[in-house]
PDB file of N, CA and C in Angstrom:
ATOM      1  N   UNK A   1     -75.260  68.089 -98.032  1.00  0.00           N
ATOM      2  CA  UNK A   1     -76.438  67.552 -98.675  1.00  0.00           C
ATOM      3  C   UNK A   1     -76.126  66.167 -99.220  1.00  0.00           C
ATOM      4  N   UNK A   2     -77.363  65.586 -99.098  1.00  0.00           N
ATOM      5  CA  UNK A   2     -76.793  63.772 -99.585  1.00  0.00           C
ATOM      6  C   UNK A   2     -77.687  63.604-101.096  1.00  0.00           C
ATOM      7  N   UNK A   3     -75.884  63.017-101.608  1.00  0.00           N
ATOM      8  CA  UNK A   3     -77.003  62.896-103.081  1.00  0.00           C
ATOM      9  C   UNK A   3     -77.860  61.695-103.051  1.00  0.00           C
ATOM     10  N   UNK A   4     -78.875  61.707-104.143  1.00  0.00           N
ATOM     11  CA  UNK A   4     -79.779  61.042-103.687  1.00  0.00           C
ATOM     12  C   UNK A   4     -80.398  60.041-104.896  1.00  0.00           C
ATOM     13  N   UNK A   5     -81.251  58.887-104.736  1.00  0.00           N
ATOM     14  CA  UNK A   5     -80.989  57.728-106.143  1.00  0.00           C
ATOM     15  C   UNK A   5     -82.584  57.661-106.100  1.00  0.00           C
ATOM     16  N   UNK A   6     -82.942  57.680-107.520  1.00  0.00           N
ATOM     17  CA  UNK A   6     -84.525  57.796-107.995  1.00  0.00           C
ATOM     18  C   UNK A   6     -84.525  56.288-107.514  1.00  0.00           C
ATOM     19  N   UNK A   7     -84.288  55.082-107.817  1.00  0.00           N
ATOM     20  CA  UNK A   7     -84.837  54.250-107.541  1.00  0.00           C
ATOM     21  C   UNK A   7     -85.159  53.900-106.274  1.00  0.00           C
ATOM     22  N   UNK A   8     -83.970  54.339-105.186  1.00  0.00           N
ATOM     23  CA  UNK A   8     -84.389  53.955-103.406  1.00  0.00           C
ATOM     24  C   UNK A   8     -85.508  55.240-103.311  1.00  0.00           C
ATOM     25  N   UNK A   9     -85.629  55.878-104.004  1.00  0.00           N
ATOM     26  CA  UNK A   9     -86.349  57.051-102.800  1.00  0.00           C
ATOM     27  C   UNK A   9     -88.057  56.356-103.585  1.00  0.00           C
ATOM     28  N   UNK A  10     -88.373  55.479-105.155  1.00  0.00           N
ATOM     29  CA  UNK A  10     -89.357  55.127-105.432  1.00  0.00           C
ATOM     30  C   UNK A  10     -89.659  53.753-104.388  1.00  0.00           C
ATOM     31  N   UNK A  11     -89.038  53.274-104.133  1.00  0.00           N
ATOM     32  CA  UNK A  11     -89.213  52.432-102.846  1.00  0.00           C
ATOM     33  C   UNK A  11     -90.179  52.697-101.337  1.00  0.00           C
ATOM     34  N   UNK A  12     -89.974  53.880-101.216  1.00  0.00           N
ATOM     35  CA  UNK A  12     -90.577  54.652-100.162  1.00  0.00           C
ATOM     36  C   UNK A  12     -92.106  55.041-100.324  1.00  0.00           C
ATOM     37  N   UNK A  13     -93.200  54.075-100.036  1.00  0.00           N
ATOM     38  CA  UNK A  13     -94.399  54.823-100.480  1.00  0.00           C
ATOM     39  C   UNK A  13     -94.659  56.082 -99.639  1.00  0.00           C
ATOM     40  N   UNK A  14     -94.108  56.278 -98.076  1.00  0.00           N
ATOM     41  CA  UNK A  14     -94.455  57.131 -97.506  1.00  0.00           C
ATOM     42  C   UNK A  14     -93.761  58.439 -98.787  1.00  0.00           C
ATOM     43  N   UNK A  15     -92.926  58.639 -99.154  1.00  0.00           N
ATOM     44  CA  UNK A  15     -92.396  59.689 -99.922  1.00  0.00           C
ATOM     45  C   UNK A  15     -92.985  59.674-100.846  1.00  0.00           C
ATOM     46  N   UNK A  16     -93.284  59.139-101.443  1.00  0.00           N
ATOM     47  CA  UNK A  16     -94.341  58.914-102.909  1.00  0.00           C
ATOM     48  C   UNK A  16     -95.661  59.706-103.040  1.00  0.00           C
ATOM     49  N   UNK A  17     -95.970  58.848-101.556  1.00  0.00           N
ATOM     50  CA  UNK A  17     -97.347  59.508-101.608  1.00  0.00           C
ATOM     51  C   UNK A  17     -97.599  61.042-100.425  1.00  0.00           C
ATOM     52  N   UNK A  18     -96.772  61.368-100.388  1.00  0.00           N
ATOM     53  CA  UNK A  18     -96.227  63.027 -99.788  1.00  0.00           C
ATOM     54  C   UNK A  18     -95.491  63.663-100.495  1.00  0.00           C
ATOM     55  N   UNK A  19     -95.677  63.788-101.709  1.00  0.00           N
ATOM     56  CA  UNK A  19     -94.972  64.745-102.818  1.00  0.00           C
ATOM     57  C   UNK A  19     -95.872  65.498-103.259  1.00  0.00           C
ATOM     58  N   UNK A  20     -95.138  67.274-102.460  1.00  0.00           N
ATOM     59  CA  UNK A  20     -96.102  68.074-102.728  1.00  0.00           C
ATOM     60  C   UNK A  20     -95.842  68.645-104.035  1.00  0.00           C
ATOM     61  N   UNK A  21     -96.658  68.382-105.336  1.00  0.00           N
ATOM     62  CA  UNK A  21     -96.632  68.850-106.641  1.00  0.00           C
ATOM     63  C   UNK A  21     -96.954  70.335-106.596  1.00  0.00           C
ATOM     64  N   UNK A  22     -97.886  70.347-105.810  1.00  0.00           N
ATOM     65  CA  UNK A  22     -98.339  71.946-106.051  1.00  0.00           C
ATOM     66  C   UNK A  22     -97.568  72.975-104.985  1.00  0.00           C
ATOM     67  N   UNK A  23     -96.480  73.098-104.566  1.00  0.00           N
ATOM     68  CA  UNK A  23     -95.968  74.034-103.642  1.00  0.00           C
ATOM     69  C   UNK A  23     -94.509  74.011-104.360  1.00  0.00           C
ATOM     70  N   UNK A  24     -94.152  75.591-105.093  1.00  0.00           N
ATOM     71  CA  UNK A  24     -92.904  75.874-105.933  1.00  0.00           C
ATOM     72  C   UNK A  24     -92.418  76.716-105.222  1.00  0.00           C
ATOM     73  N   UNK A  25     -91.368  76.733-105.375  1.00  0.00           N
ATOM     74  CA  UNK A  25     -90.374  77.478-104.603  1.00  0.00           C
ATOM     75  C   UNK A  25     -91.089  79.272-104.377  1.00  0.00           C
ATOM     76  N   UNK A  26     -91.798  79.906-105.266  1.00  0.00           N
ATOM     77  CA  UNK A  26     -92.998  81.283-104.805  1.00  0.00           C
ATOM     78  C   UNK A  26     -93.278  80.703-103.179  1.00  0.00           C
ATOM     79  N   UNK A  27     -94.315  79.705-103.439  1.00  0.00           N
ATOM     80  CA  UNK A  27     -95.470  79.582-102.898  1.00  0.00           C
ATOM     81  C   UNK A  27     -93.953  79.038-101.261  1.00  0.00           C
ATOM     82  N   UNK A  28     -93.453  77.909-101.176  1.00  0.00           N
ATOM     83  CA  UNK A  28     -92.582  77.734-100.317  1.00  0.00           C
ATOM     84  C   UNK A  28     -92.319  79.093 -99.684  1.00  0.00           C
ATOM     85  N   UNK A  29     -91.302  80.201-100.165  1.00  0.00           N
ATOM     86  CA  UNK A  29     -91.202  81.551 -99.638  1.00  0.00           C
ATOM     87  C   UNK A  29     -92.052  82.172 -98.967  1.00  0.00           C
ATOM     88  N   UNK A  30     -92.897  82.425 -99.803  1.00  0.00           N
ATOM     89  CA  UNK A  30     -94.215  83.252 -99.238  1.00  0.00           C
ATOM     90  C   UNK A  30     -95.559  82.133 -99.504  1.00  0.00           C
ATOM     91  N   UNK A  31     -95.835  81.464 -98.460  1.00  0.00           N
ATOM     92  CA  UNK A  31     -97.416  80.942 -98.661  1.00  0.00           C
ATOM     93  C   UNK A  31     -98.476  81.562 -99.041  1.00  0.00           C
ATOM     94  N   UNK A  32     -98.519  82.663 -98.870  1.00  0.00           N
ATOM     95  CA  UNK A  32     -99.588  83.653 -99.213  1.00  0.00           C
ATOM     96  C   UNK A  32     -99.833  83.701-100.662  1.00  0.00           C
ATOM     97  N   UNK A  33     -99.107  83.691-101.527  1.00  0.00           N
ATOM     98  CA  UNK A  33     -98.751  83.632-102.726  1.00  0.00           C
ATOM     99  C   UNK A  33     -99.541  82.882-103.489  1.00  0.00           C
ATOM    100  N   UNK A  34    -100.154  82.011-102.923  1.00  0.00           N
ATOM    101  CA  UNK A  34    -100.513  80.593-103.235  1.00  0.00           C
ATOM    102  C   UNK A  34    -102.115  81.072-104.308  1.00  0.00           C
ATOM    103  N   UNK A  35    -102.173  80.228-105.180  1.00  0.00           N
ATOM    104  CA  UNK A  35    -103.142  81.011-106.059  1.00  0.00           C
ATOM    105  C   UNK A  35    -104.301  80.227-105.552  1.00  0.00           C
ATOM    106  N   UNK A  36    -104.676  79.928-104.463  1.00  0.00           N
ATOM    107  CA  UNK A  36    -106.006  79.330-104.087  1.00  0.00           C
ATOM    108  C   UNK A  36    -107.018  79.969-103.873  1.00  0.00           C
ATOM    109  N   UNK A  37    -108.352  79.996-104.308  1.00  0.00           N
ATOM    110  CA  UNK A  37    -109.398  81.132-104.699  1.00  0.00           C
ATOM    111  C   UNK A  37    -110.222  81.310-102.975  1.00  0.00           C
ATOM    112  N   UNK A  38    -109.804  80.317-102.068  1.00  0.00           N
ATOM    113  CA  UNK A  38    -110.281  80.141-100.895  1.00  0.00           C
ATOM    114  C   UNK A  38    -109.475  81.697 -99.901  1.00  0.00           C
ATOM    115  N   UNK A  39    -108.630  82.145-100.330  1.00  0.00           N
ATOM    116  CA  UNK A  39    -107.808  82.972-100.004  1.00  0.00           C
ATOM    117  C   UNK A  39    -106.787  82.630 -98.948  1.00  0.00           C
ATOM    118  N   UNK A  40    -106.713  81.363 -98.630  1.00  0.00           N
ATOM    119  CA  UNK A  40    -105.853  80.733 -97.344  1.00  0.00           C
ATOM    120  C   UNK A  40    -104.239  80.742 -98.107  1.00  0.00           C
ATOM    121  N   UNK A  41    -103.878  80.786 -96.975  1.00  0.00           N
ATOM    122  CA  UNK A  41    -102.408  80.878 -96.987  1.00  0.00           C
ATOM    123  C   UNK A  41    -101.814  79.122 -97.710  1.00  0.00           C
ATOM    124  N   UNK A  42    -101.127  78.929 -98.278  1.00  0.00           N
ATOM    125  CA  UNK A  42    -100.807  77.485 -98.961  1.00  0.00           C
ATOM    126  C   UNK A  42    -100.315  76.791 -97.450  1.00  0.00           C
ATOM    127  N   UNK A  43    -100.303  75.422 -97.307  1.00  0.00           N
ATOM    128  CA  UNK A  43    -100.266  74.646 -96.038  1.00  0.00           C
ATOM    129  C   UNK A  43     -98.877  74.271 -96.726  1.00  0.00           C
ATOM    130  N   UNK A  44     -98.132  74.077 -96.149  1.00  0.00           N
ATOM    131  CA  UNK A  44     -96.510  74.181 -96.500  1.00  0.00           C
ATOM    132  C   UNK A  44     -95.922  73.098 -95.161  1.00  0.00           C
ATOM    133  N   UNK A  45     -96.549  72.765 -94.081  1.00  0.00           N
ATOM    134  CA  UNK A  45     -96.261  72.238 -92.835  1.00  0.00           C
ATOM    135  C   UNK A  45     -96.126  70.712 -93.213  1.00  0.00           C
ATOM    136  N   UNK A  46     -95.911  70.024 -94.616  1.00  0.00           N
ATOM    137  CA  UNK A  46     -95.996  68.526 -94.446  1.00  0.00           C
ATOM    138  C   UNK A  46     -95.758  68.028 -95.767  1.00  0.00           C
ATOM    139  N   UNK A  47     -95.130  66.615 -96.112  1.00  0.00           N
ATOM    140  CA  UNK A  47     -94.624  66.377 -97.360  1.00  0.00           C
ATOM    141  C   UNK A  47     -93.368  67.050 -97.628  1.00  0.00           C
ATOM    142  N   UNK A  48     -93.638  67.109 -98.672  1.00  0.00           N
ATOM    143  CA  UNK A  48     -91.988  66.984 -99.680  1.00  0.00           C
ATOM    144  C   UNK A  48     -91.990  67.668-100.997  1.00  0.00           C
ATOM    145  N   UNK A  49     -91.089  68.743-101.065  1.00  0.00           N
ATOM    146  CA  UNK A  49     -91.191  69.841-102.517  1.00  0.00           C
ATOM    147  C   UNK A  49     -90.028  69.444-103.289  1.00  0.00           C
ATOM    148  N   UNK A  50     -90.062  70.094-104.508  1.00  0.00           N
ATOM    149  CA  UNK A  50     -88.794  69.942-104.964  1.00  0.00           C
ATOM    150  C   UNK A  50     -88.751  71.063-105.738  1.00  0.00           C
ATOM    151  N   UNK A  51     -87.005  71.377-106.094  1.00  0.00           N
ATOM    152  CA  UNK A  51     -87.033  72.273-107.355  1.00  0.00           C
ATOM    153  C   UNK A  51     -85.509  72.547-107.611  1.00  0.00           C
ATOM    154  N   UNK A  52     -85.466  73.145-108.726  1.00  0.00           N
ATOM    155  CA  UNK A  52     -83.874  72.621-109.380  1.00  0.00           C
ATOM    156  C   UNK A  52     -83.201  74.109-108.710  1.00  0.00           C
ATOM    157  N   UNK A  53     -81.810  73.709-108.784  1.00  0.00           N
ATOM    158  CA  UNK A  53     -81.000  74.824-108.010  1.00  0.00           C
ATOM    159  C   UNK A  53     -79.379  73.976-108.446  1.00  0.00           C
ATOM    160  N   UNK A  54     -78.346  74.829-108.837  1.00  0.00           N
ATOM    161  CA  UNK A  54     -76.936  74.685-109.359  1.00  0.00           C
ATOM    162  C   UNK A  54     -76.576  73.738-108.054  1.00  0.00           C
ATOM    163  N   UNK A  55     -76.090  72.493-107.902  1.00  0.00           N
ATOM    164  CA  UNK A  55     -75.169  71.911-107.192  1.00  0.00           C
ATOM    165  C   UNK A  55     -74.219  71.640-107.684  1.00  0.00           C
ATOM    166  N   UNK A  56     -72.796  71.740-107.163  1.00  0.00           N
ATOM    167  CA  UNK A  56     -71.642  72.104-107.532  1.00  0.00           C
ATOM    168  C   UNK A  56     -71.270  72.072-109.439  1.00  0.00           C
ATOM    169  N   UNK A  57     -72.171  73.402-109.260  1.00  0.00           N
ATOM    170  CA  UNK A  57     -72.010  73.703-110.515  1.00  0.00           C
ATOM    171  C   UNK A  57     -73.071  72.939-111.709  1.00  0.00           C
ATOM    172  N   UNK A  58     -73.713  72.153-111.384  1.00  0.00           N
ATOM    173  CA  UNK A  58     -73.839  71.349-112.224  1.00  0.00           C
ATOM    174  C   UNK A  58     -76.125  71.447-111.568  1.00  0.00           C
ATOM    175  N   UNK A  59     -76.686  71.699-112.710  1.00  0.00           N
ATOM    176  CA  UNK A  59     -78.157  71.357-112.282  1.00  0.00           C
ATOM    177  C   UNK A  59     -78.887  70.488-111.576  1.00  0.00           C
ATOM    178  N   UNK A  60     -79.640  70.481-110.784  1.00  0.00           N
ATOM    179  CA  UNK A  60     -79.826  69.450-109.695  1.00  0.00           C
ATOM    180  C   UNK A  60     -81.241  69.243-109.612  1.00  0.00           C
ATOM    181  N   UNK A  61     -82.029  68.267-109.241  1.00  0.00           N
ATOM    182  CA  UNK A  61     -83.496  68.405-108.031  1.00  0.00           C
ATOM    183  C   UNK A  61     -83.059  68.312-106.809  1.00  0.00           C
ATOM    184  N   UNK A  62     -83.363  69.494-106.291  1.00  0.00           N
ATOM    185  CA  UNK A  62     -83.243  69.629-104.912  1.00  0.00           C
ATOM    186  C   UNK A  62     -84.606  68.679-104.034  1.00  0.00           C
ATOM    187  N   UNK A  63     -84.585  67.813-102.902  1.00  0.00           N
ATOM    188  CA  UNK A  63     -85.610  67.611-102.245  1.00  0.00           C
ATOM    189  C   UNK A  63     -85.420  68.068-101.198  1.00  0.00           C
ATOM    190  N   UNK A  64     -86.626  68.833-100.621  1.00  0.00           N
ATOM    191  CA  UNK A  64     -86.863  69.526 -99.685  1.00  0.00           C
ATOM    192  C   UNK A  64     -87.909  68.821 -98.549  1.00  0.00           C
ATOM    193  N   UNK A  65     -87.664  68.448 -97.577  1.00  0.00           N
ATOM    194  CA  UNK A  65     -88.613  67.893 -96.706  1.00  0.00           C
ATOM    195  C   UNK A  65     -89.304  69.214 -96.175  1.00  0.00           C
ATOM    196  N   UNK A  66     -90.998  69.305 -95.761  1.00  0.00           N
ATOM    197  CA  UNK A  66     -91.896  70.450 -95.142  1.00  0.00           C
ATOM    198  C   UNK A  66     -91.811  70.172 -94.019  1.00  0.00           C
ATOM    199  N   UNK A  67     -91.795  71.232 -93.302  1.00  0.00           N
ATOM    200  CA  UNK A  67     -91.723  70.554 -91.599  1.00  0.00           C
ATOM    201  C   UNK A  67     -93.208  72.080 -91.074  1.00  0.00           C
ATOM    202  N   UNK A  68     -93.730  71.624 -90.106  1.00  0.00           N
ATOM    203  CA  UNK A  68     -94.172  72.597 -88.951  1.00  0.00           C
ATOM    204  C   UNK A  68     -93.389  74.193 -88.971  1.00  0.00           C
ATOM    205  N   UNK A  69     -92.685  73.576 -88.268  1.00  0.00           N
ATOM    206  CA  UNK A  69     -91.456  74.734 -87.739  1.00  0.00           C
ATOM    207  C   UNK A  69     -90.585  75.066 -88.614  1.00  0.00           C
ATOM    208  N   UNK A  70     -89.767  74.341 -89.330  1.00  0.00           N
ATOM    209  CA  UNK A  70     -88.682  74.449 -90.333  1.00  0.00           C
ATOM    210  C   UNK A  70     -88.616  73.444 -90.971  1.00  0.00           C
ATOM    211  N   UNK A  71     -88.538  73.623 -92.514  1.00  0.00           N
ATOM    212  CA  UNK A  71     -88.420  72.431 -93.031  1.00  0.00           C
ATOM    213  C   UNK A  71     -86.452  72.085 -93.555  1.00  0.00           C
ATOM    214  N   UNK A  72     -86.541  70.945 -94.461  1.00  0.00           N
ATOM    215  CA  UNK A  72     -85.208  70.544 -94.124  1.00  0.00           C
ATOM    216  C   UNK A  72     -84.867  70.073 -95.690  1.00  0.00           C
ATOM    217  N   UNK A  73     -83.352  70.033 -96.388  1.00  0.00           N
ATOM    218  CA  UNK A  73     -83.337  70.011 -97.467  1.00  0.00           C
ATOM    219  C   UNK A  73     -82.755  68.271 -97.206  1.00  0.00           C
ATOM    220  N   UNK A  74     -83.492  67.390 -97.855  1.00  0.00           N
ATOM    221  CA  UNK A  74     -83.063  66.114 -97.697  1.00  0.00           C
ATOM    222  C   UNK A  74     -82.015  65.058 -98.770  1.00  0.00           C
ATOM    223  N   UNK A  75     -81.645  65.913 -99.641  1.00  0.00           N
ATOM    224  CA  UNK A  75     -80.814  65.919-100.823  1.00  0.00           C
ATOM    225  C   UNK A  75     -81.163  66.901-101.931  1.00  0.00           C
ATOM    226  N   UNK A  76     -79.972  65.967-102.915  1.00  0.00           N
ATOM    227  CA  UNK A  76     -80.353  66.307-104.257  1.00  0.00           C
ATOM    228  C   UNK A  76     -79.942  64.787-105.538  1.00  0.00           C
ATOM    229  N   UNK A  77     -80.734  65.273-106.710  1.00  0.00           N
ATOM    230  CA  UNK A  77     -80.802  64.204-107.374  1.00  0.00           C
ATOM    231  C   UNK A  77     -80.281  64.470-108.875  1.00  0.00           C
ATOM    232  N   UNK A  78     -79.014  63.911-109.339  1.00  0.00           N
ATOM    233  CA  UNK A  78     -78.265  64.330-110.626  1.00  0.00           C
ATOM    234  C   UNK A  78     -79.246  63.619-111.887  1.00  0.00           C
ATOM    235  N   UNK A  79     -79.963  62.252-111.692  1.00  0.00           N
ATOM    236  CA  UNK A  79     -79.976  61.380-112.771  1.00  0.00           C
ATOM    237  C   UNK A  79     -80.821  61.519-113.005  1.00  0.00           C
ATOM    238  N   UNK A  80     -81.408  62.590-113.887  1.00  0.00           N
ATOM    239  CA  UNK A  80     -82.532  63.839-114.400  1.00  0.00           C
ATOM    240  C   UNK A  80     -81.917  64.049-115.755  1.00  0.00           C
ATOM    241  N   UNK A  81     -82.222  63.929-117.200  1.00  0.00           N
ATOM    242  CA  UNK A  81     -81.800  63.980-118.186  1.00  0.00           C
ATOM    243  C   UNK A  81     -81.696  65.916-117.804  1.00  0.00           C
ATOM    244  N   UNK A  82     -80.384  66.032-117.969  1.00  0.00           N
ATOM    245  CA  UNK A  82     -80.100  67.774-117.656  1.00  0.00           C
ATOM    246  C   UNK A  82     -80.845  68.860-118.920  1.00  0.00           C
ATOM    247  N   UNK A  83     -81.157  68.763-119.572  1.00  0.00           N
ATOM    248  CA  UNK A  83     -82.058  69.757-120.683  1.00  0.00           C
ATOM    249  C   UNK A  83     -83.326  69.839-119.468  1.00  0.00           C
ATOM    250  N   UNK A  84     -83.933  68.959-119.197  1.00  0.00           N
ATOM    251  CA  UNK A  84     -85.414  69.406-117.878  1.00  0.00           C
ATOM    252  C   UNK A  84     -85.041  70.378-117.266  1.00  0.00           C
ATOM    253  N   UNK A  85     -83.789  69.823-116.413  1.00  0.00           N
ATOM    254  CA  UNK A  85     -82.851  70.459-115.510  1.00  0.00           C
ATOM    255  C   UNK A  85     -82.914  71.991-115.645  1.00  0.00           C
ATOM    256  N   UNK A  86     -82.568  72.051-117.284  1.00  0.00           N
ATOM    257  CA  UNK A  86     -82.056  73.374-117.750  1.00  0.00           C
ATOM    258  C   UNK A  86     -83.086  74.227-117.426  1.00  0.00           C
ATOM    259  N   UNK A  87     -83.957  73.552-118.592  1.00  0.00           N
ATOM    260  CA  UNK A  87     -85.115  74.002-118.907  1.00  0.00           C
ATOM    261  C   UNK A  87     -85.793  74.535-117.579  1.00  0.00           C
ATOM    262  N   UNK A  88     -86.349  74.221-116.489  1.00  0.00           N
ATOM    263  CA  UNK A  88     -86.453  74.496-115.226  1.00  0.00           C
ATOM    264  C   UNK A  88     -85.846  76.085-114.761  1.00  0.00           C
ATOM    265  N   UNK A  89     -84.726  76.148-115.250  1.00  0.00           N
ATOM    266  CA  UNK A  89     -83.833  76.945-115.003  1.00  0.00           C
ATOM    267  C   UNK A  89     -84.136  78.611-115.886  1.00  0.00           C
ATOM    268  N   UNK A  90     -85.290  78.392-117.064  1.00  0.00           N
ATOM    269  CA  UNK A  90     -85.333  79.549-117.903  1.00  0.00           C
ATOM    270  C   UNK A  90     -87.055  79.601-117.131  1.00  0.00           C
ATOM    271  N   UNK A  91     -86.897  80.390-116.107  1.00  0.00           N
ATOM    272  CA  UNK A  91     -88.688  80.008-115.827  1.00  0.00           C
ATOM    273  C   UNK A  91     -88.808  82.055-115.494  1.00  0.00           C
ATOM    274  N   UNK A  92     -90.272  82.705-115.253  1.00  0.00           N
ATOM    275  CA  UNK A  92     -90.355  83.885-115.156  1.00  0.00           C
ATOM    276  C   UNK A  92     -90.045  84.230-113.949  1.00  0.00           C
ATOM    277  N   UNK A  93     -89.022  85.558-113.598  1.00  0.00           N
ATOM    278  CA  UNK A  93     -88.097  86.064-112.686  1.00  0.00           C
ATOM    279  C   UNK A  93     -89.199  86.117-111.533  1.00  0.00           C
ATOM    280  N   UNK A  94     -90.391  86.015-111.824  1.00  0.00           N
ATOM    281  CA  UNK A  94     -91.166  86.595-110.175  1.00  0.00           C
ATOM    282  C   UNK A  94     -91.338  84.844-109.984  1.00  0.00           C
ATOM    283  N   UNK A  95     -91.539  83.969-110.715  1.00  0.00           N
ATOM    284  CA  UNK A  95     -91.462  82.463-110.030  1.00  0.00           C
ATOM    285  C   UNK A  95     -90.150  81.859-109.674  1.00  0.00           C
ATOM    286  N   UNK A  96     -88.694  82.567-110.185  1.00  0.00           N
ATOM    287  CA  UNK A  96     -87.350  82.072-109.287  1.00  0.00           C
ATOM    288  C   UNK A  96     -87.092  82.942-107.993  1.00  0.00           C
ATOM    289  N   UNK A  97     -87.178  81.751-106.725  1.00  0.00           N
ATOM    290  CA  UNK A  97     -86.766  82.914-105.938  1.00  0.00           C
ATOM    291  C   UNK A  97     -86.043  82.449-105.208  1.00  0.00           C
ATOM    292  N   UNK A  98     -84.973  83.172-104.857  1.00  0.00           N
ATOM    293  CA  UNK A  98     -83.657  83.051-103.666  1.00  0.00           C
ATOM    294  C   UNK A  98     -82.751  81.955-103.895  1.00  0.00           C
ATOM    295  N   UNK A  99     -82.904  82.091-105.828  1.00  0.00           N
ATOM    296  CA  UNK A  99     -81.646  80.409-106.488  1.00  0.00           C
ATOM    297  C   UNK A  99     -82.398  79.290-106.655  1.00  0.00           C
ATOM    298  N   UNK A 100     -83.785  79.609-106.565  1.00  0.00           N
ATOM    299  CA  UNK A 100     -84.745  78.126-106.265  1.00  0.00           C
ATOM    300  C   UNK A 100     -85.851  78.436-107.675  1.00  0.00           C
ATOM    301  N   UNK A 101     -85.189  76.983-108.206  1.00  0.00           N
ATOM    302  CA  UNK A 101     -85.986  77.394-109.874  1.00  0.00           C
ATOM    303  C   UNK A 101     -86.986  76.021-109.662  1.00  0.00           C
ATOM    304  N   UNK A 102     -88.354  76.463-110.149  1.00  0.00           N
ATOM    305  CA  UNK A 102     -89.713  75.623-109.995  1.00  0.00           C
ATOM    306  C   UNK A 102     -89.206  74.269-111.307  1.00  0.00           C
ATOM    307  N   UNK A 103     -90.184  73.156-110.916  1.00  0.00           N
ATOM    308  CA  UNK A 103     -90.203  72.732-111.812  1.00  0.00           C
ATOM    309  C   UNK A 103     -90.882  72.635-112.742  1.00  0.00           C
ATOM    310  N   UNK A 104     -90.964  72.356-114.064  1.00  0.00           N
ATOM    311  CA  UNK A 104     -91.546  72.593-115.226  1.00  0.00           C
ATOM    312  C   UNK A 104     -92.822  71.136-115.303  1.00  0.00           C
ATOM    313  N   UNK A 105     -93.701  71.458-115.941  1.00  0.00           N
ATOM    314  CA  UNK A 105     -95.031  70.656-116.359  1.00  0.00           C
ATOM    315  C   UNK A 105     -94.059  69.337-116.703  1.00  0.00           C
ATOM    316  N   UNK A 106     -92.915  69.679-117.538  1.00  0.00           N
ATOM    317  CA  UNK A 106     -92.546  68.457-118.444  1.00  0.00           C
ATOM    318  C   UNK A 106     -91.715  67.530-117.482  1.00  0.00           C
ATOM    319  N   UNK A 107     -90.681  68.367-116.761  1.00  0.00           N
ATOM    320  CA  UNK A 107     -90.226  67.455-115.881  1.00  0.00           C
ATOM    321  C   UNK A 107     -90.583  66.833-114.680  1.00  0.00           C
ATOM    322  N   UNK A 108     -91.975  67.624-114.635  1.00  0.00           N
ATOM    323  CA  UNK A 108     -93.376  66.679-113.313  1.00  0.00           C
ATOM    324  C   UNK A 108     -93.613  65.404-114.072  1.00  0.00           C
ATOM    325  N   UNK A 109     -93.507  65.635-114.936  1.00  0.00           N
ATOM    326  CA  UNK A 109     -94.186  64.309-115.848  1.00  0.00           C
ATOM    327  C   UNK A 109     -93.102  63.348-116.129  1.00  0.00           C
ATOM    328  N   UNK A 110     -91.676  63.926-116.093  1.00  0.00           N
ATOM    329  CA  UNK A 110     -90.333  62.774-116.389  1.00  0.00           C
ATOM    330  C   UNK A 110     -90.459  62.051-114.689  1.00  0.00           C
ATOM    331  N   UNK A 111     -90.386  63.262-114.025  1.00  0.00           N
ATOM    332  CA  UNK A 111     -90.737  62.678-112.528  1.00  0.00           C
ATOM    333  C   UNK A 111     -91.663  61.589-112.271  1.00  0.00           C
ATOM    334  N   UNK A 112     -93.068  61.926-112.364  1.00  0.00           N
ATOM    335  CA  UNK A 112     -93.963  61.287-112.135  1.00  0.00           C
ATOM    336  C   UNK A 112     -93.491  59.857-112.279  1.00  0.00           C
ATOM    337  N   UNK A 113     -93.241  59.905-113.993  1.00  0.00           N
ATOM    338  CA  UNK A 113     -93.171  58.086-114.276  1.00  0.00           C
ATOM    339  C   UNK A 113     -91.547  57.676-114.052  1.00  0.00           C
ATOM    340  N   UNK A 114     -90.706  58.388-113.595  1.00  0.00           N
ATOM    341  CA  UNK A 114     -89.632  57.771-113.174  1.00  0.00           C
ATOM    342  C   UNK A 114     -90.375  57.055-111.388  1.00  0.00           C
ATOM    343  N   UNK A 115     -90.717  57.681-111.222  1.00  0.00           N
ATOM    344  CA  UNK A 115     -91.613  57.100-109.708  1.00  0.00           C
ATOM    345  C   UNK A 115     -92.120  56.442-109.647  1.00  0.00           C
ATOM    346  N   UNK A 116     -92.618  55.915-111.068  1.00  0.00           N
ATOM    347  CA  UNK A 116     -93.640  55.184-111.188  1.00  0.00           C
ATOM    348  C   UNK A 116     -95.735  55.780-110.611  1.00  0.00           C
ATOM    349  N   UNK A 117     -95.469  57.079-110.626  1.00  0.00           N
ATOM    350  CA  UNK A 117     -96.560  57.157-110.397  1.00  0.00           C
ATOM    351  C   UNK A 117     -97.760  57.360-111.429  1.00  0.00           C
ATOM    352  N   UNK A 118     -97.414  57.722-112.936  1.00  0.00           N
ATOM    353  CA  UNK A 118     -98.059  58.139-113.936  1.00  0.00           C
ATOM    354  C   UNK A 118     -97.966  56.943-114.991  1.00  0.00           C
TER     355      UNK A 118
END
């Protein structure tokens, strides 16, 4: 996995503006899951997820590229004040799944404006 630097990846509008906020590691697993009142399965085939998971030892944002067929883990990112990190990490057992902890409201929002999008 390649680690990865908030400022080159804010460079990238294509990545910027393909950051899927609403698809957490539940909804990734099982699309079905997806709390949309339309009853459709969550579209998972495009963009870019994220969510925290231990890299060598130490708390991480994982980025996950969506693919069609398979999607692909395209790094991870250390320079995340680690309490988010943590915090991320204490979330309810039916939303962690398979080591893959969602991210929290607060650290969408450290995100956001580290991106510059908020």
């Amino acid at each position: 996995m390649e680690l990865l630097n908030i400022e080159e990846l804010k460079k990238s509008k294509y990545f910027l503006d393909n950051i899927r906020w609403d698809i957490t590691p539940k909804i990734f697993v099982d699309p079905s899951s997806s709390s949309d009142d339309s009853g459709e399965a969550a579209d998972i085939s495009h963009g870019y997820m994220f969510f925290v998971d231990l890299i060598n030892d130490r708390p991480a944002l994982v980025v996950i590229q969506l693919k069609y067929a398979f999607s692909k883990t395209v790094g991870y990112i250390y320079e995340i004040p680690e309490d988010l990190l943590r915090e991320s990490m204490h979330c309810a057992e039916s939303e962690c799944v398979v080591g893959m902890y969602p991210v929290t409201d607060k650290l969408a929002d450290w995100l956001k404006q580290a991106f510059g999008l908020s």
